[in-house]
Protein backbone atom coordinates (compact mmCIF):
# COMPACT_ATOMS: atom_id res chain seq x y z
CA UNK A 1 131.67 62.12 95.23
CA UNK A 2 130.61 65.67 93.69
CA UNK A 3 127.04 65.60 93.46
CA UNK A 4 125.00 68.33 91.78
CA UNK A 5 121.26 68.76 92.47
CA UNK A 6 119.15 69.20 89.31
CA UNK A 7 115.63 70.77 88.98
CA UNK A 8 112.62 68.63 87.55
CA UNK A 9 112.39 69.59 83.77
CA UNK A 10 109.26 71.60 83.13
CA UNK A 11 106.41 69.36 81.44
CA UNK A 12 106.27 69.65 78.14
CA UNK A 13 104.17 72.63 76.57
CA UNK A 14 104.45 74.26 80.13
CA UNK A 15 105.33 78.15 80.20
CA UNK A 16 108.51 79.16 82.44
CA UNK A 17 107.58 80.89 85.38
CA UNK A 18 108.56 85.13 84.69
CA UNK A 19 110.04 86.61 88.22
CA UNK A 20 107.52 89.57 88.85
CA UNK A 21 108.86 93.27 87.62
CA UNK A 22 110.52 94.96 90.26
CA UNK A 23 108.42 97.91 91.77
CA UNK A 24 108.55 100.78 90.62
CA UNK A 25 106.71 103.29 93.06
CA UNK A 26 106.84 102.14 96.39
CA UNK A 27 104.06 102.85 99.52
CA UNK A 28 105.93 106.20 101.62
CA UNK A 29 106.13 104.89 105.42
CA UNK A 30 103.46 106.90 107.49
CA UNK A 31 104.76 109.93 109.53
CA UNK A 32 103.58 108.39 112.56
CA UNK A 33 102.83 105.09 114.50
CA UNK A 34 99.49 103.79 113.29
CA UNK A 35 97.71 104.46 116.82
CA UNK A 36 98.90 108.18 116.77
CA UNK A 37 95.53 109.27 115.18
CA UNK A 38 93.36 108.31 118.03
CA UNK A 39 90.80 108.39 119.42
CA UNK A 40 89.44 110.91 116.39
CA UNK A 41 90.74 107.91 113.73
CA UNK A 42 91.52 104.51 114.84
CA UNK A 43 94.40 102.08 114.55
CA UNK A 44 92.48 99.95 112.28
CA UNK A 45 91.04 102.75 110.21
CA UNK A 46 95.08 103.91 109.55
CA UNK A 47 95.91 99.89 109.08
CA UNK A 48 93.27 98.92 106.32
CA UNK A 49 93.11 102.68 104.70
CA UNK A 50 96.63 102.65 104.24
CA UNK A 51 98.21 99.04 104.03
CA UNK A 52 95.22 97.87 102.10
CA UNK A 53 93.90 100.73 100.12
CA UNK A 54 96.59 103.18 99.54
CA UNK A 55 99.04 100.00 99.07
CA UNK A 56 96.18 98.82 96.33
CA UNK A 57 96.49 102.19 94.55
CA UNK A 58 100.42 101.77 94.29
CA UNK A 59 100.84 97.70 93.63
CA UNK A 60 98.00 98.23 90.40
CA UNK A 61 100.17 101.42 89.05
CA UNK A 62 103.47 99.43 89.28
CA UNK A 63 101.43 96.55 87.18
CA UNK A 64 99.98 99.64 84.65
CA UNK A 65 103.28 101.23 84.27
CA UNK A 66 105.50 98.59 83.99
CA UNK A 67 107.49 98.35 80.53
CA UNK A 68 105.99 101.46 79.38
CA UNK A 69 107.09 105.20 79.26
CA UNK A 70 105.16 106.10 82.33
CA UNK A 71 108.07 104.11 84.37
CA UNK A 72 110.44 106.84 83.93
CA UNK A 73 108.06 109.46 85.29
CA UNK A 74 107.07 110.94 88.84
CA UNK A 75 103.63 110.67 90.12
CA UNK A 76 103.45 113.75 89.88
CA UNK A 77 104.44 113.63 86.09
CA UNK A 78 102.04 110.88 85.57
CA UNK A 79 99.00 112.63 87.23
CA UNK A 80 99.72 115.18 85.08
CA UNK A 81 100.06 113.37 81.80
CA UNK A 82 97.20 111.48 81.97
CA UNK A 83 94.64 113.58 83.33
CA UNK A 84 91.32 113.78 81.07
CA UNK A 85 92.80 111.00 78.96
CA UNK A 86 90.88 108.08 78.51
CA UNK A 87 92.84 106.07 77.08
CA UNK A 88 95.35 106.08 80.27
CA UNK A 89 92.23 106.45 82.66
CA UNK A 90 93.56 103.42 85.18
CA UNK A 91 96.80 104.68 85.44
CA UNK A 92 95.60 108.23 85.82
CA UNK A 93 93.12 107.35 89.07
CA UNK A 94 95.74 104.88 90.47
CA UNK A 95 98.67 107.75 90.12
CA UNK A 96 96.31 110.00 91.24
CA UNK A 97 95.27 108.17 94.38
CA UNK A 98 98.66 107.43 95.66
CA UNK A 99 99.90 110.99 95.50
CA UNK A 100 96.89 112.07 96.86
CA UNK A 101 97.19 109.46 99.93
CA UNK A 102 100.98 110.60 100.53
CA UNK A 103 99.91 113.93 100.78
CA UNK A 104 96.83 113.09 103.07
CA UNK A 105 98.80 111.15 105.52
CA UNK A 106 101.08 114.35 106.16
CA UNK A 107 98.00 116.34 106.09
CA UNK A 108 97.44 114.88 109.23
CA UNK A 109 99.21 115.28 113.03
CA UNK A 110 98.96 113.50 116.08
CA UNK A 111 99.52 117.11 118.06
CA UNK A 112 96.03 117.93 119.37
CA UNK A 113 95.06 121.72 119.47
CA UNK A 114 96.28 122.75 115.64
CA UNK A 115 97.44 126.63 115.67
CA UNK A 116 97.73 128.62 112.28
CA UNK A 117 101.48 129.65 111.84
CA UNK A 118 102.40 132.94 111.22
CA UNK A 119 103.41 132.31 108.12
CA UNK A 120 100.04 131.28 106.76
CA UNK A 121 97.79 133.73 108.78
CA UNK A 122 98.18 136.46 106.77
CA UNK A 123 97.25 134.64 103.63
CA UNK A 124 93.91 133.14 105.39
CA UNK A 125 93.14 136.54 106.67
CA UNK A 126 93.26 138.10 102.98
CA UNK A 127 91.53 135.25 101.35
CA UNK A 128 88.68 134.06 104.08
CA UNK A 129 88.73 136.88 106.42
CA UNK A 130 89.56 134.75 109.30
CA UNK A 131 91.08 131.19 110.33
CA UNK A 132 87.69 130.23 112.01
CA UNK A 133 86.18 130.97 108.48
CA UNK A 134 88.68 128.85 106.56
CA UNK A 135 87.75 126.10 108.43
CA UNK A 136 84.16 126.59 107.88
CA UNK A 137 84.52 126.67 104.17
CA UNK A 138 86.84 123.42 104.24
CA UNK A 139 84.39 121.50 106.77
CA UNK A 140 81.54 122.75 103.74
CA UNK A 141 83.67 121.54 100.86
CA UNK A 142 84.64 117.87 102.77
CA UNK A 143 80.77 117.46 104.05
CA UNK A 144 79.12 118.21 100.16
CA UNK A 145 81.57 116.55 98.02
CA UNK A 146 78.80 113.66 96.88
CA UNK A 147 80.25 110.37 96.83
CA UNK A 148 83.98 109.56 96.96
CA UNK A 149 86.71 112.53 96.70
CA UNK A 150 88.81 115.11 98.50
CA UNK A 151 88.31 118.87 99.84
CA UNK A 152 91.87 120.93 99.21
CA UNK A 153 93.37 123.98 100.51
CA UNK A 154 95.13 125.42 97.45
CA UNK A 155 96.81 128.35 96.53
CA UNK A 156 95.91 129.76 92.87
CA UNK A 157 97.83 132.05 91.83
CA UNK A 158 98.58 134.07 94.77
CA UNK A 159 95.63 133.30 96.97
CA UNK A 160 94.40 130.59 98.71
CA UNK A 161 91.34 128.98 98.12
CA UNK A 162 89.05 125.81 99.00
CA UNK A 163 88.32 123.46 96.29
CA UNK A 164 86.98 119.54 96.10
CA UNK A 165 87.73 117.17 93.65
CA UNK A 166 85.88 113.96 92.74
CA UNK A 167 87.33 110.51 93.30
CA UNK A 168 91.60 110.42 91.81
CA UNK A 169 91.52 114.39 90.96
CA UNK A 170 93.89 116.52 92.20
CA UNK A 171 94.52 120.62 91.86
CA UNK A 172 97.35 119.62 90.54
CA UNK A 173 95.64 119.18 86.90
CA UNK A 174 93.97 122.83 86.82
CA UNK A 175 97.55 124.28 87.50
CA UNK A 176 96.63 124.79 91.28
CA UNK A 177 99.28 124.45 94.36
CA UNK A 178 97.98 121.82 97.10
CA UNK A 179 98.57 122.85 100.35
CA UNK A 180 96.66 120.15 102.25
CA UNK A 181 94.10 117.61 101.61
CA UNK A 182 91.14 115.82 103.78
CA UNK A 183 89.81 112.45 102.34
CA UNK A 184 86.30 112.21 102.75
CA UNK A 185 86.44 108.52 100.81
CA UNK A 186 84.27 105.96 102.75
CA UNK A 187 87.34 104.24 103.30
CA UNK A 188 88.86 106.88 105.46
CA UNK A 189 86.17 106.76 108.09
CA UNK A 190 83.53 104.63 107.78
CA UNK A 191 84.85 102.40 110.99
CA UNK A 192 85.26 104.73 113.53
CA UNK A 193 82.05 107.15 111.70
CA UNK A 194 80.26 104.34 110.07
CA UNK A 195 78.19 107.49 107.39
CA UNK A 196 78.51 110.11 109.64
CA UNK A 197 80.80 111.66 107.74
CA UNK A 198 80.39 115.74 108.77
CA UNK A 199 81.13 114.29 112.47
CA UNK A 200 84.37 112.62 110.96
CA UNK A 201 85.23 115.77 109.21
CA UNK A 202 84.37 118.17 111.82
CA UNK A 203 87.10 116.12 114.58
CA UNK A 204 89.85 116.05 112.00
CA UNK A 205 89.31 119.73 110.99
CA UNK A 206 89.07 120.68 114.87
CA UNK A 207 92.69 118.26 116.21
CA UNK A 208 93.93 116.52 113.49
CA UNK A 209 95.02 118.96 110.70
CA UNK A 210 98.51 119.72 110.12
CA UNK A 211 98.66 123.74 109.86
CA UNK A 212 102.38 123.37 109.85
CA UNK A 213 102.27 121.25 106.55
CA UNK A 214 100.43 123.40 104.96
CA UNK A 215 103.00 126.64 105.93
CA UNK A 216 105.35 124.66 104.41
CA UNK A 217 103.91 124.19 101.01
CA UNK A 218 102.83 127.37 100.62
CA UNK A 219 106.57 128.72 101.68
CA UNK A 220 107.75 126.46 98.44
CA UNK A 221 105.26 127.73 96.18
């Protein structure tokens, strides 16, 4: 006998059930184990700050985007495009914290003892007057940025500088070339710093920044 299964008809004045939009921006796997951070930031910090957080930030600007023209774009296109625009201020901070986060993660390296590659010293030299200096000014930036945001090594124009940003902004938006970025969110160390944030900044700073990274970007600028 050639039976066919059949579904339960919907109830009457019930509405179908819509399959969820596929994603459009998905969360970049970290360039490391989550452990690799330690002991300056903690498995669980990495865990929550970037499978709960930074996977927030992306899920709510697949949900903002979807159907609309902003699909078609880059983050980087979307920061971009909706920066100082009210009317697209949700989609602007949510873009804006997931580039930011991709960039932070790679910001970061598990080597301990961070040199300054030749390739970048001569720019720090010229623009701070000395490595030791540069990290001074970025420790300064990270440690008075009130509230939530991010302290930036940028290059504008053709020198570098150190600038902070408040919550979602990015250089980006005043035409400036990141070259690495520290989160000083609560998010990013409040359980392994609880609000000690300057000690937080001053161990990632000291082992944790990724001088190479930032060599890089300023090579493709």
């Amino acid at each position: 006998m050639n039976m066919q299964s059949h579904s339960a008809p919907a109830p009457a004045g019930a509405l179908p059930k819509l399959k969820p939009p596929a994603a459009i921006f998905a969360l970049p796997p970290l360039p490391y184990a989550d452990d690799a951070l330690e002991p300056v930031i903690s498995a669980r910090t990495v865990q929550i700050h970037y499978g709960k957080h930074n996977k927030g930030y992306i899920d709510t600007l697949n949900e903002l985007v979807a159907g609309t023209p902003f699909a078609d774009l880059s983050l980087e296109q979307i920061v971009l495009s909706t920066a100082r625009d009210p009317a697209h201020a949700a989609i602007f901070h949510n873009a804006g914290q997931a580039w930011n986060h991709a960039f932070y993660w790679h910001s970061l390296s598990p080597r301990r003892g961070g040199f300054l590659p030749r390739a970048l010293k001569a720019h720090v030299d010229s623009a701070f007057g000395s490595f030791d200096a540069l990290n001074e000014e970025l420790s300064t930036a990270a440690t008075t940025q009130f509230g939530s945001g991010w302290a930036w090594l940028v290059l504008d124009g053709t020198k570098l500088r150190v600038v902070k940003t408040d919550n979602a902004g990015n250089p980006l938006t005043a035409h400036m070339k990141p070259l690495l970025v520290l989160d000083v969110w609560e998010h990013a160390y409040y359980l392994d710093f609880q609000n000690r944030r300057a000690d937080y900044v001053k161990e990632v700073i000291s082992s944790l920044i990724n001088w190479e990274f930032a060599a890089k970007n300023l090579g493709a600028a």
